[in-house]
C-alpha atoms as a PDB file:
ATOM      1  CA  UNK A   1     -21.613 -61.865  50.942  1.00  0.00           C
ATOM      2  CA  UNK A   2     -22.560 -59.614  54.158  1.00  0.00           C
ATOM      3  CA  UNK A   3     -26.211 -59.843  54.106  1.00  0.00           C
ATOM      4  CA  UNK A   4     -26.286 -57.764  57.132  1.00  0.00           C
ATOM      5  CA  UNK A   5     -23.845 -54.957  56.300  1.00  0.00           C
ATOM      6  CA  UNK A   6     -25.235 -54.867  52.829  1.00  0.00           C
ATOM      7  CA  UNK A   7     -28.873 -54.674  54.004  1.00  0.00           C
ATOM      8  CA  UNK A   8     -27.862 -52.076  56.408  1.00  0.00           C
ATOM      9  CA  UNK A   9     -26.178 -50.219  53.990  1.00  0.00           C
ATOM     10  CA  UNK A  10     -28.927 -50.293  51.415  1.00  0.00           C
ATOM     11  CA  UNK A  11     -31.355 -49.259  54.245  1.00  0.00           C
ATOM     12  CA  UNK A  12     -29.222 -46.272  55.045  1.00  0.00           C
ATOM     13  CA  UNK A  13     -29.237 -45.313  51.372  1.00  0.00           C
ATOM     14  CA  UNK A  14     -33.259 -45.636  51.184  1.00  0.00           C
ATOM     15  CA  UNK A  15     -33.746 -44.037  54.565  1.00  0.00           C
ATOM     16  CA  UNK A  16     -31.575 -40.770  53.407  1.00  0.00           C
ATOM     17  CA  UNK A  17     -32.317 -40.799  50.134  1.00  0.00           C
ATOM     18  CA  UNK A  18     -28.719 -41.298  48.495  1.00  0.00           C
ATOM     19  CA  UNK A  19     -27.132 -43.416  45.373  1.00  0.00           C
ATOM     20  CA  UNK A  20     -24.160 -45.534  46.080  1.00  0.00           C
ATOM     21  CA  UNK A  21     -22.845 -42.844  44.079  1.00  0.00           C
ATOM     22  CA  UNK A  22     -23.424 -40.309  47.013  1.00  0.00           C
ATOM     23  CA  UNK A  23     -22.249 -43.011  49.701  1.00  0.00           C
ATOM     24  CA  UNK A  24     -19.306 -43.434  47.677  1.00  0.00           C
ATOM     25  CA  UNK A  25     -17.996 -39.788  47.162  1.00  0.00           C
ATOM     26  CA  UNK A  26     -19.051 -38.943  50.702  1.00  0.00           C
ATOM     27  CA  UNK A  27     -16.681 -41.895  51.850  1.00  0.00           C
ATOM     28  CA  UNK A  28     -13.965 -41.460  49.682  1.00  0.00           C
ATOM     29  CA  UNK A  29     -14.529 -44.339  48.170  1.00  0.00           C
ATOM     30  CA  UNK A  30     -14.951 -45.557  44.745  1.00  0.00           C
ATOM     31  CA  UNK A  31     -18.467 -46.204  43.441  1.00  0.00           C
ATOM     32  CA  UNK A  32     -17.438 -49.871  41.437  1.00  0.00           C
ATOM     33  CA  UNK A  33     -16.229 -50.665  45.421  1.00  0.00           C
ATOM     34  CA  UNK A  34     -19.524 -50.213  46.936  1.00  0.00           C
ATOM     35  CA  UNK A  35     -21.184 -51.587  43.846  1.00  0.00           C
ATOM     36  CA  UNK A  36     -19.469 -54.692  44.403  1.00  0.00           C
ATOM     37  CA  UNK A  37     -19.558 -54.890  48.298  1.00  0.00           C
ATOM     38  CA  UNK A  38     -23.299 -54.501  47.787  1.00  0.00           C
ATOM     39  CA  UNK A  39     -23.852 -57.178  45.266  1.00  0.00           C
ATOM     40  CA  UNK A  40     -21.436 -59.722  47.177  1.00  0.00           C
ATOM     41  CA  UNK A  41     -18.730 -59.551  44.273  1.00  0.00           C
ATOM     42  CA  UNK A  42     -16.362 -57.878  47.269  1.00  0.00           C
ATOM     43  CA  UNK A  43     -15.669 -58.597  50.872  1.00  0.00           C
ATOM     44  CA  UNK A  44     -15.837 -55.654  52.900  1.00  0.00           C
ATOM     45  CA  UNK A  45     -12.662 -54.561  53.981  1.00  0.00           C
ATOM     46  CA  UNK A  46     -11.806 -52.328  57.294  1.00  0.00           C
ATOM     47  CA  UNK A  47     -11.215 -49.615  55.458  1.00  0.00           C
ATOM     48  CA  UNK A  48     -14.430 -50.202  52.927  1.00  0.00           C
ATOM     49  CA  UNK A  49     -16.259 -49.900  56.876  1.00  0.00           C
ATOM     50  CA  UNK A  50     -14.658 -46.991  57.965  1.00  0.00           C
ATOM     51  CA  UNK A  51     -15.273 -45.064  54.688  1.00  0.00           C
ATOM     52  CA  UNK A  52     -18.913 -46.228  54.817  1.00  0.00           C
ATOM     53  CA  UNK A  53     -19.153 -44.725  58.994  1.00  0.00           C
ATOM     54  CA  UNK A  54     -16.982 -41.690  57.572  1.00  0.00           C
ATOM     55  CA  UNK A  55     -19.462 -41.122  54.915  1.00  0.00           C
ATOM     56  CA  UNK A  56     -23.168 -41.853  57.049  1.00  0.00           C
ATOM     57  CA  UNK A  57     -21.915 -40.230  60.508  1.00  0.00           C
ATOM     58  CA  UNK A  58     -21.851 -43.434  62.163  1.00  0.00           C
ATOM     59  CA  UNK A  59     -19.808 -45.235  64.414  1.00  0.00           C
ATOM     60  CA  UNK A  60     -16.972 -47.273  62.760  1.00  0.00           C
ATOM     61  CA  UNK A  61     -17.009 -50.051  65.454  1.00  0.00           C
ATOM     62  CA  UNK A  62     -21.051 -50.296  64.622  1.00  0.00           C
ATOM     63  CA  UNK A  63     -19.921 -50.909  60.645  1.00  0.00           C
ATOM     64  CA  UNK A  64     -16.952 -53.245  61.375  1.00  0.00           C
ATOM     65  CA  UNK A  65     -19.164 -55.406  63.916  1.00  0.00           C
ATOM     66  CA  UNK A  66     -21.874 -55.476  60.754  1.00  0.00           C
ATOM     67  CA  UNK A  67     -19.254 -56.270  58.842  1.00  0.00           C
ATOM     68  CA  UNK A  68     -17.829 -59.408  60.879  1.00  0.00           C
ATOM     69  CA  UNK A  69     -15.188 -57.865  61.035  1.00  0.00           C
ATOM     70  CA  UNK A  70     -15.108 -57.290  65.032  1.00  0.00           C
ATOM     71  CA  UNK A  71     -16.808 -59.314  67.115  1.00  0.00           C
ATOM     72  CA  UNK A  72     -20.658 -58.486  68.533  1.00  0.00           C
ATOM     73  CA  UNK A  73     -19.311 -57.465  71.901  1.00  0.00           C
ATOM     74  CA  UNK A  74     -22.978 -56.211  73.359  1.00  0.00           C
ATOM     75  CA  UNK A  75     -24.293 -59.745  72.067  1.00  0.00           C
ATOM     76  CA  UNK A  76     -22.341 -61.758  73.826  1.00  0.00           C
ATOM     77  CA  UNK A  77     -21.986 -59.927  76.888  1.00  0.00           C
ATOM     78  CA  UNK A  78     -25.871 -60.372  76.772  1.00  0.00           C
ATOM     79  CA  UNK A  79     -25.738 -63.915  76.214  1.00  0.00           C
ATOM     80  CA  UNK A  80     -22.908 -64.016  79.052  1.00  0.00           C
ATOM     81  CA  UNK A  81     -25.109 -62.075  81.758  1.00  0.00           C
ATOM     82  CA  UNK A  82     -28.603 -64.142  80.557  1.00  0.00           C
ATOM     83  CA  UNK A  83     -26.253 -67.387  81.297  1.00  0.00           C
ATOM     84  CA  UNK A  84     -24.686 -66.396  84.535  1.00  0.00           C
ATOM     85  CA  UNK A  85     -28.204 -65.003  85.285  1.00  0.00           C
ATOM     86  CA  UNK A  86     -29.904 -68.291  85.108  1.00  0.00           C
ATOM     87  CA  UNK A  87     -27.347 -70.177  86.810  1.00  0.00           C
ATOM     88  CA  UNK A  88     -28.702 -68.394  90.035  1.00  0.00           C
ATOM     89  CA  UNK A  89     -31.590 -69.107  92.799  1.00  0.00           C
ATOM     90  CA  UNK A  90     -34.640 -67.293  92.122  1.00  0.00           C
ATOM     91  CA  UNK A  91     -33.386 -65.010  95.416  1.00  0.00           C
ATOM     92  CA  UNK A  92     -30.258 -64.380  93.996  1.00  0.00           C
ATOM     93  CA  UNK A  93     -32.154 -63.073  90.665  1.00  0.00           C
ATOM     94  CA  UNK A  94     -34.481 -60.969  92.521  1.00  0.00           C
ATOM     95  CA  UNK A  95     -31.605 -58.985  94.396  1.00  0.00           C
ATOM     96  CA  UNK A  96     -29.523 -58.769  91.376  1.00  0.00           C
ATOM     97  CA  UNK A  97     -32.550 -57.357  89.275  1.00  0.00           C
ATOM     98  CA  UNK A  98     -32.897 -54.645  92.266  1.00  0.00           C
ATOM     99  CA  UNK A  99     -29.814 -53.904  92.213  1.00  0.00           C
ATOM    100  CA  UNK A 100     -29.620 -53.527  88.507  1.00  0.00           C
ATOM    101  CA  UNK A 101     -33.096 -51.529  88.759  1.00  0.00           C
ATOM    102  CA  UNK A 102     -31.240 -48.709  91.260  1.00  0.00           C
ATOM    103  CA  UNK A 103     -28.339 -48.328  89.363  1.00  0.00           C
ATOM    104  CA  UNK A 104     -30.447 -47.944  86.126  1.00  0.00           C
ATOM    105  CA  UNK A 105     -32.392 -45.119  88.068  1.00  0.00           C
ATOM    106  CA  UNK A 106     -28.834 -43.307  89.538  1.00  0.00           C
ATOM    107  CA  UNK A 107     -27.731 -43.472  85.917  1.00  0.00           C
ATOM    108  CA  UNK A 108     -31.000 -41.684  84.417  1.00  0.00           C
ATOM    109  CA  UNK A 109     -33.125 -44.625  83.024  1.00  0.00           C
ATOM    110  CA  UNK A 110     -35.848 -46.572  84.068  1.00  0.00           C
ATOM    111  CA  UNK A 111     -34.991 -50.673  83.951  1.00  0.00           C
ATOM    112  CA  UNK A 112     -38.649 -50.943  85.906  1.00  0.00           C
ATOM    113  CA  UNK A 113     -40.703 -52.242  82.665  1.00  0.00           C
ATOM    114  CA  UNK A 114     -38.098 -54.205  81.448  1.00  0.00           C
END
């Protein structure tokens, strides 16, 4: 079972207020599917993901990556960048984070309380 697409999907369902039911005509999708996907008597397929983004407005690559189906790219850029990051002399760091602190600002968001 996908504890983390099914919580996520059960959340989404809470949050808006809908059945499976709903999810499931909204998606195009059978409600016995998302029954089952939800209980862990299914593995969620591609196409079970992009029916569920389809039916919530979402992005499919957010549902796949809950899914498993694609890997967490932002995660392990993060834990890329926090390796490379450390590997560096405390000067190094310091001009990188300024660096990274300008272009945050030229961009239109503030990295200074991060």
């Amino acid at each position: 079972m996908n504890d983390k697409l099914s919580d996520w999907i059960s959340n989404e369902l809470q949050r808006r207020g809908w059945s499976q039911r709903e999810v499931a005509r909204r998606g195009g999708i059978s409600h016995s599917t998302v029954s089952d996907v939800l209980s862990g008597q299914r593995t969620p397929t591609a196409d079970f993901c992009i029916a569920i983004a389809n039916a919530f407005g979402t992005s499919r690559a957010d549902v796949l990556t809950r899914a498993g189906i694609l890997p967490d790219v932002e995660s392990h850029n993060v834990r890329q960048l926090t390796h490379l990051f450390d590997q560096l002399s405390t000067e190094d760091q310091t001009a990188i984070l300024i660096m990274v602190r300008a272009l945050a600002r030229e961009k239109g968001t503030d990295g200074e309380n991060e």
